[in-house]
Protein backbone atom coordinates (compact mmCIF):
# COMPACT_ATOMS: atom_id res chain seq x y z
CA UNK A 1 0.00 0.00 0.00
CA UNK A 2 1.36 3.20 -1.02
CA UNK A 3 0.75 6.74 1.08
CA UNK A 4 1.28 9.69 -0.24
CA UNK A 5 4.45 11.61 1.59
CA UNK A 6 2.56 14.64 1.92
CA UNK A 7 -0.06 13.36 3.69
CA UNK A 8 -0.19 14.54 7.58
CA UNK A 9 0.93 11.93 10.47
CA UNK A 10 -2.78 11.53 11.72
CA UNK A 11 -3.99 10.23 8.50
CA UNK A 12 -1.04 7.98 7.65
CA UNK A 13 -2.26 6.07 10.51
CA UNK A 14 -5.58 5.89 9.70
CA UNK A 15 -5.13 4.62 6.19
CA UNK A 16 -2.64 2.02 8.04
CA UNK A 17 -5.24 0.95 10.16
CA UNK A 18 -7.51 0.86 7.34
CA UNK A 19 -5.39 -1.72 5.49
CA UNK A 20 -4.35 -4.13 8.07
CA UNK A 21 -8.10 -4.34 9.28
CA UNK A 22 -9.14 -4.66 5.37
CA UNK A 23 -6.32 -7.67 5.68
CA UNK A 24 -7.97 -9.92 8.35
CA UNK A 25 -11.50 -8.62 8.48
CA UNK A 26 -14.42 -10.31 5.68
CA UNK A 27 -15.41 -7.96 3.44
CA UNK A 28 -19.53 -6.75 4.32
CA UNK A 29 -19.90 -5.75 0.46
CA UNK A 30 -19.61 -8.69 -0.62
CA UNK A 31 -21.75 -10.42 1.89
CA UNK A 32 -24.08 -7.47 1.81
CA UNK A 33 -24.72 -8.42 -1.71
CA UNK A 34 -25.56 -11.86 -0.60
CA UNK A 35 -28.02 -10.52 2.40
CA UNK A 36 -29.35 -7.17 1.91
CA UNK A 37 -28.83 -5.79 -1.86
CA UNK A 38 -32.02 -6.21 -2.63
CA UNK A 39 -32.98 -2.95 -1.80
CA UNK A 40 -29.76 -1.71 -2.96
CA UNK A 41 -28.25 0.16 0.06
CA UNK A 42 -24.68 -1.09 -0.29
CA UNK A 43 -24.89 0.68 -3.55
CA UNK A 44 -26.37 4.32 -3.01
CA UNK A 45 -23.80 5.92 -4.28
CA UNK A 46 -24.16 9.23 -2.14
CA UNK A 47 -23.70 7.29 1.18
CA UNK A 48 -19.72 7.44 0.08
CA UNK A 49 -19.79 10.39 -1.97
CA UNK A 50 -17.86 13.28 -0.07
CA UNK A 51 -19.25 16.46 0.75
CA UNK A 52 -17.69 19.38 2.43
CA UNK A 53 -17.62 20.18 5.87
CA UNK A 54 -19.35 22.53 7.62
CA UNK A 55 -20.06 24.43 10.84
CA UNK A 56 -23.79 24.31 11.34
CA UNK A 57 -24.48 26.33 14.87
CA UNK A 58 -21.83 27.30 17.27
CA UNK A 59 -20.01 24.17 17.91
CA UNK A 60 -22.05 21.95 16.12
CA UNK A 61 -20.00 20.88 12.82
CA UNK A 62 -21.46 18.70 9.81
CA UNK A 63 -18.52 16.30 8.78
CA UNK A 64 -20.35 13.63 7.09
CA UNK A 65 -20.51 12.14 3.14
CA UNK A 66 -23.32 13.63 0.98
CA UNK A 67 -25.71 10.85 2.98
CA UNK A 68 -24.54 9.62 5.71
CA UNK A 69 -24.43 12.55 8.02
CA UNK A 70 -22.01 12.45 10.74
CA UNK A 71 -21.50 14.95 13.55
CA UNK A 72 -18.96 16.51 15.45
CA UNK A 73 -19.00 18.59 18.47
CA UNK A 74 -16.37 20.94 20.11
CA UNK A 75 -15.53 21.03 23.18
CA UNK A 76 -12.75 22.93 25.57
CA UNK A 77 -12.12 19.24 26.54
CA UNK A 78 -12.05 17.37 23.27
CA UNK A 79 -14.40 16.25 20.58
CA UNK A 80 -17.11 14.22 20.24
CA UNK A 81 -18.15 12.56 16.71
CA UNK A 82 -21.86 11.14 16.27
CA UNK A 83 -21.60 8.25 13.70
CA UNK A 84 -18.56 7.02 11.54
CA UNK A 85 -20.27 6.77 8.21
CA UNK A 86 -18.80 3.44 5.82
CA UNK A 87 -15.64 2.08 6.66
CA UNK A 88 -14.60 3.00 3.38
CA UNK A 89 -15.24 6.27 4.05
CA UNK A 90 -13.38 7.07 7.34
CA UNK A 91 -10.45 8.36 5.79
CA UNK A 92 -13.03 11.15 3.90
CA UNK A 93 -14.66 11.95 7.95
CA UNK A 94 -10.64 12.90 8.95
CA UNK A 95 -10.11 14.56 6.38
CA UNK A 96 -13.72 16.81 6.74
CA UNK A 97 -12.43 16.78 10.39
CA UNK A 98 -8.99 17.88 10.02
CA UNK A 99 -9.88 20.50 7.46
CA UNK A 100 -11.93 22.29 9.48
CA UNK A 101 -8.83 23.08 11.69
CA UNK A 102 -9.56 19.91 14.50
CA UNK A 103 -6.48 17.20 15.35
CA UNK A 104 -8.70 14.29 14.70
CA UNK A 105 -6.56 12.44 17.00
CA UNK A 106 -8.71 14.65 19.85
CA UNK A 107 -11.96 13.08 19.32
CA UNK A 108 -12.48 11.86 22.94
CA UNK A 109 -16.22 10.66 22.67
CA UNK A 110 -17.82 8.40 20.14
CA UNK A 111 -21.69 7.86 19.90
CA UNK A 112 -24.32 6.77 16.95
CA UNK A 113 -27.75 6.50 16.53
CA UNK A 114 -28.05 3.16 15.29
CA UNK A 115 -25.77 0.20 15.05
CA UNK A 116 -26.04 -0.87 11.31
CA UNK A 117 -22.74 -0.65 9.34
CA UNK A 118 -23.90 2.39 7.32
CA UNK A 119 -23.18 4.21 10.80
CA UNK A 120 -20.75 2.63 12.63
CA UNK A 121 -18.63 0.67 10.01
CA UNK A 122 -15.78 3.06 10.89
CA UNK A 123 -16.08 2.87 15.00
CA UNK A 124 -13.90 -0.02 15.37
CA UNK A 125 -10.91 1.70 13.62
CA UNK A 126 -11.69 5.37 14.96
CA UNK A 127 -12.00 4.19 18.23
CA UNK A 128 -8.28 2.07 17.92
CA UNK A 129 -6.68 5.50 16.22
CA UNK A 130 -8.38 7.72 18.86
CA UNK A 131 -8.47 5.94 22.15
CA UNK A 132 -11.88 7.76 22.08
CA UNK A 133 -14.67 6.08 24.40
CA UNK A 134 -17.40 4.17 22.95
CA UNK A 135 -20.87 4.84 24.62
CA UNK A 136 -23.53 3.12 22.66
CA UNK A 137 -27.24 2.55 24.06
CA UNK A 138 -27.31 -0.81 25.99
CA UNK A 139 -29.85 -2.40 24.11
CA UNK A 140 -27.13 -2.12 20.62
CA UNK A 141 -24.56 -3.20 22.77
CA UNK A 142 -24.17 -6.97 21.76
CA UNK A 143 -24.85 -6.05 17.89
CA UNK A 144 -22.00 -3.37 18.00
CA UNK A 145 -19.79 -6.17 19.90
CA UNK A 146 -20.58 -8.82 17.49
CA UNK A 147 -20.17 -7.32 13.77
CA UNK A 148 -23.95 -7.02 13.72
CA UNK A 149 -24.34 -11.30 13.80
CA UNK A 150 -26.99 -10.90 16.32
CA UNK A 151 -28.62 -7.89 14.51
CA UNK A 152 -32.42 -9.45 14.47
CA UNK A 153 -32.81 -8.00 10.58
CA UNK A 154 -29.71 -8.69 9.07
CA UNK A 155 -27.50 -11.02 11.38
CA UNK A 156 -26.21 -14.34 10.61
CA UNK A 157 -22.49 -15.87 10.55
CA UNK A 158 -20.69 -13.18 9.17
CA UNK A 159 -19.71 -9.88 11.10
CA UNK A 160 -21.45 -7.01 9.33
CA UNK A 161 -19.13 -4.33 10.48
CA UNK A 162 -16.08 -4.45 12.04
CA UNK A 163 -16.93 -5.67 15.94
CA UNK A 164 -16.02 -2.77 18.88
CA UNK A 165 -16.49 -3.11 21.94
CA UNK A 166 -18.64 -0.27 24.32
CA UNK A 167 -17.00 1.61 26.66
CA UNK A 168 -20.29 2.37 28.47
CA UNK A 169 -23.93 1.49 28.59
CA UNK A 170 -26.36 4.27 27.60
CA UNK A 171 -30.19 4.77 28.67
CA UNK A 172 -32.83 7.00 28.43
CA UNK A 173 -32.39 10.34 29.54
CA UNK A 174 -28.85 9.77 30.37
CA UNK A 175 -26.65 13.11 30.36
CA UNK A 176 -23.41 12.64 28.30
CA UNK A 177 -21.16 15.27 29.72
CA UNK A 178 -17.56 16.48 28.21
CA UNK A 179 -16.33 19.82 29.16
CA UNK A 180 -19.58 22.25 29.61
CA UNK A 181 -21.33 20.35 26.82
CA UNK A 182 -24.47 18.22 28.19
CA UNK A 183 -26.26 16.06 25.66
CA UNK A 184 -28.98 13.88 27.01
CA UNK A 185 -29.65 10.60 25.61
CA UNK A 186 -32.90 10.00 24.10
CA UNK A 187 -33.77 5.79 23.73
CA UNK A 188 -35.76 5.79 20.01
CA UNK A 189 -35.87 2.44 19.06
CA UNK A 190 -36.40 2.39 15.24
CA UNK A 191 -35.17 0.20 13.27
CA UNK A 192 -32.60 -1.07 15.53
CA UNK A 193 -33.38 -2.30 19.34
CA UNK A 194 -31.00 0.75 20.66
CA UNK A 195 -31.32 3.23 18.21
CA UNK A 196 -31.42 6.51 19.85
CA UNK A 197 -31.92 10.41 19.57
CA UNK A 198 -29.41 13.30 21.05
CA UNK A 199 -30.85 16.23 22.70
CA UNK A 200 -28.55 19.43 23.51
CA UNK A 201 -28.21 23.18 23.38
CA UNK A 202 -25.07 24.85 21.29
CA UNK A 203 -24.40 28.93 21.67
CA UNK A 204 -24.09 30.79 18.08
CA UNK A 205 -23.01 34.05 18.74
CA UNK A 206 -25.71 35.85 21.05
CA UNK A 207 -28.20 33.21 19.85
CA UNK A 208 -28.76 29.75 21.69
CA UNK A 209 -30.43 26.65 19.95
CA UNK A 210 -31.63 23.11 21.21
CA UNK A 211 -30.45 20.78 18.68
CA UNK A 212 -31.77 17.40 18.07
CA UNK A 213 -30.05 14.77 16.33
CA UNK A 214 -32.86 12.34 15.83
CA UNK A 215 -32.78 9.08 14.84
CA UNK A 216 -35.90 8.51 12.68
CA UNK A 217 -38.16 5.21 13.42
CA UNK A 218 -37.92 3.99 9.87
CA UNK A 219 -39.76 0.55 9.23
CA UNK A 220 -37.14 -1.42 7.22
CA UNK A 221 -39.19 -3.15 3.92
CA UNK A 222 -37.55 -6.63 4.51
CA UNK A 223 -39.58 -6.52 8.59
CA UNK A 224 -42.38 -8.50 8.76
CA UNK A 225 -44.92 -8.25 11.62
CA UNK A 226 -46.18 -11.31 11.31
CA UNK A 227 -42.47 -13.15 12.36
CA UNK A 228 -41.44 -10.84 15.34
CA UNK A 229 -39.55 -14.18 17.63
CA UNK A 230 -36.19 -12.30 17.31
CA UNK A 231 -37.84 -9.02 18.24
CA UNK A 232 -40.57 -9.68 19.96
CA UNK A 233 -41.12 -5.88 21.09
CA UNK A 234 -40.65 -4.38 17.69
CA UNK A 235 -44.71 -3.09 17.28
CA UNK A 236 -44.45 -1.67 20.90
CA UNK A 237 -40.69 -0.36 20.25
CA UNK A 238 -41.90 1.62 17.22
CA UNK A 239 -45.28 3.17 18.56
CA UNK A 240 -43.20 4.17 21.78
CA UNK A 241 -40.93 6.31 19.49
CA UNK A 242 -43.45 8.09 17.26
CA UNK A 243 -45.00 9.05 20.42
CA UNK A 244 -42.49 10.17 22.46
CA UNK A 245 -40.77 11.90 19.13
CA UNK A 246 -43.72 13.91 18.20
CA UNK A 247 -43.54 15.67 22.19
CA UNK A 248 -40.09 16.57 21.46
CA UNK A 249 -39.22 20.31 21.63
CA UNK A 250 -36.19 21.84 19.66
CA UNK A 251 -35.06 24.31 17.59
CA UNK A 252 -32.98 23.22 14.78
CA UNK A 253 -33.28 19.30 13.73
CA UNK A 254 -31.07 16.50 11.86
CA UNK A 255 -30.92 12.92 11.07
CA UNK A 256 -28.51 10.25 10.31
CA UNK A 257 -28.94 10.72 6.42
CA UNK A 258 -29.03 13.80 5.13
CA UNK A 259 -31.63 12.70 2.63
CA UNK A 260 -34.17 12.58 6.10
CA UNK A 261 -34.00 16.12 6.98
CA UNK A 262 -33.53 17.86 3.63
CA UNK A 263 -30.05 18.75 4.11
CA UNK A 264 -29.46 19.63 0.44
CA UNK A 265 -32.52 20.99 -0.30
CA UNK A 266 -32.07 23.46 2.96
CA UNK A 267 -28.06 24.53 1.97
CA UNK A 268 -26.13 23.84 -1.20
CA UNK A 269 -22.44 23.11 -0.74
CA UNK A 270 -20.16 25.97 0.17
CA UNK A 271 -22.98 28.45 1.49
CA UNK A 272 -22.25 30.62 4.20
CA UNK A 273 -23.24 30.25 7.97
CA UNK A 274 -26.95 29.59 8.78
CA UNK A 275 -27.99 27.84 11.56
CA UNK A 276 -31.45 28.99 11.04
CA UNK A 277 -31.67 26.82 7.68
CA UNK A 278 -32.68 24.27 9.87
CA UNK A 279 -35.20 25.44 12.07
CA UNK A 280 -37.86 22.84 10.29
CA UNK A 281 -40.43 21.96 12.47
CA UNK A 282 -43.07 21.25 9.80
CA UNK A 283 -40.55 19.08 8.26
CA UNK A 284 -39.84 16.97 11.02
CA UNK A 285 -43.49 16.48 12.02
CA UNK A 286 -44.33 15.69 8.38
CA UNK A 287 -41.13 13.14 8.03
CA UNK A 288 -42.41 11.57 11.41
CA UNK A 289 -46.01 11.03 10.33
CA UNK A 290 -45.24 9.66 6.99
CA UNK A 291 -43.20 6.97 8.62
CA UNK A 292 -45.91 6.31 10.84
CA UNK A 293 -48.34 6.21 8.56
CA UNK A 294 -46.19 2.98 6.96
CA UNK A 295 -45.76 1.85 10.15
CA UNK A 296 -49.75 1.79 10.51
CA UNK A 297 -49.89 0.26 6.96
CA UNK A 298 -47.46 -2.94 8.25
CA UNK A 299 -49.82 -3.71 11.16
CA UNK A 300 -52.84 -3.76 8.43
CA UNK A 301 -51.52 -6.60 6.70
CA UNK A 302 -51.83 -8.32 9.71
């Protein structure tokens, strides 16, 4: 493997991370094609397609892939990254990182909203590079530890994602703390057992916004109601997060795909500062029914 000399230290080590994982760890494309490729989501082409960085509000930076939306937070004390995107695509989320004037070597705190490999198929080898800790919701805690195998969708024998291990259990209403930043941990199950939200306040200039990172209860195609044994709580799971969703108060709103909140309908690439681009209530409350509504349409067919 061949690195470019002028290439900083930081990322030399990711990309030689990147390859000695690649070397002992199955590839999930090609089992993906096997498993899940029906519906074509190892092949959306914008979940890998870069996009540049941004600072949304205050200390809230978008760092992401034109898709897969990934989140980074500054702190006095270190940094905090909210999903990993691909594995593919970590060495794009240092480079967003880094270019927006961060060491990405000072992430301290990794979270996600869900654990399927289109969000955390770069924890594993952040987390080794970083020494950051891992806090994922407790009810993803054995899929993020296994590769996904026991993920009740899409497990089976093969790892999905590289496995990591969680450096602490997270539960509703939980208060993540680093430096003066608080971020309380909302439990949205939807479509995974520990998917969950992120609830905090950021300071842009005299201006102060509650920001909510939500995790939106999207009914995969390939669930069936009818066969819930390895999830038996899955109709209660999703009813409980449309509910408790819709009470939510904020005042600017995002998702883990950009696609879900309108990201580039709201801001084309390279436009100036404006946190108030995303003060979308109606959206959010439309986005939320709709889903519901096809939630409502599953338990029909019944």
């Amino acid at each position: 493997m061949k690195i470019d000399p002028n290439v900083s230290f930081h990322k030399k080590r990711i990309y030689l991370l990147l390859f000695i994982s690649c070397l002992f760890i199955p590839s999930f494309q090609s089992f993906a094609q096997q498993k899940v490729s029906t519906d074509g989501i190892v092949k959306d082409p914008a979940w890998s397609k870069p996009y540049k960085p941004f600072r949304i509000a205050g200390n809230l930076y978008y760092v992401g892939t034109y898709d897969l939306a990934c989140y980074l937070i500054k702190t006095k004390k270190g940094l905090i990254l909210i999903n990993t995107g691909l594995k593919e695509t970590v060495s794009t989320i240092v480079s967003n990182v880094e270019s927006l004037g961060f060491e990405f070597s000072n992430v301290k705190i990794l979270l996600t909203s869900q654990a399927r490999f289109d969000h955390v198929g770069g924890m594993d080898i952040i987390k080794k590079f970083t020494g950051a800790r891992l806090m994922v919701d407790s009810a993803d805690a054995q899929v993020m530890a296994d590769g996904g195998k026991s993920d009740y969708l899409y497990g089976g024998a093969v790892s999905l994602f590289d496995p990591v291990q969680p450096d602490k259990l997270l539960h509703d209403k939980d208060v993540i703390k680093l430096g003066k930043m608080r971020i309380t941990v909302l439990h949205t199950p939807g479509p995974t057992m520990g998917a969950c939200s992120y609830l905090f306040d950021v300071k842009a200039k005299k201006h102060r916004y509650k920001v909510l990172i939500a995790n939106m209860p999207v009914v995969p195609p390939e669930v069936n109601f009818a066969n819930t044994k390895k999830y038996p709580d899955i109709i209660k799971d999703f009813g409980y997060s449309y509910k408790e969703m819709r009470q939510l108060k904020f005042d600017l709103w995002f998702a883990a795909h950009a696609s879900q909140f309108g990201l580039h309908e709201k801001r084309e690439e390279g436009n100036s500062y404006n946190p108030d681009a995303f003060a979308d209530k109606p959206g959010y409350d439309k986005l939320l029914n709709d889903l519901q509504d096809e939630y409502i349409k599953k338990l029909n067919m019944l």
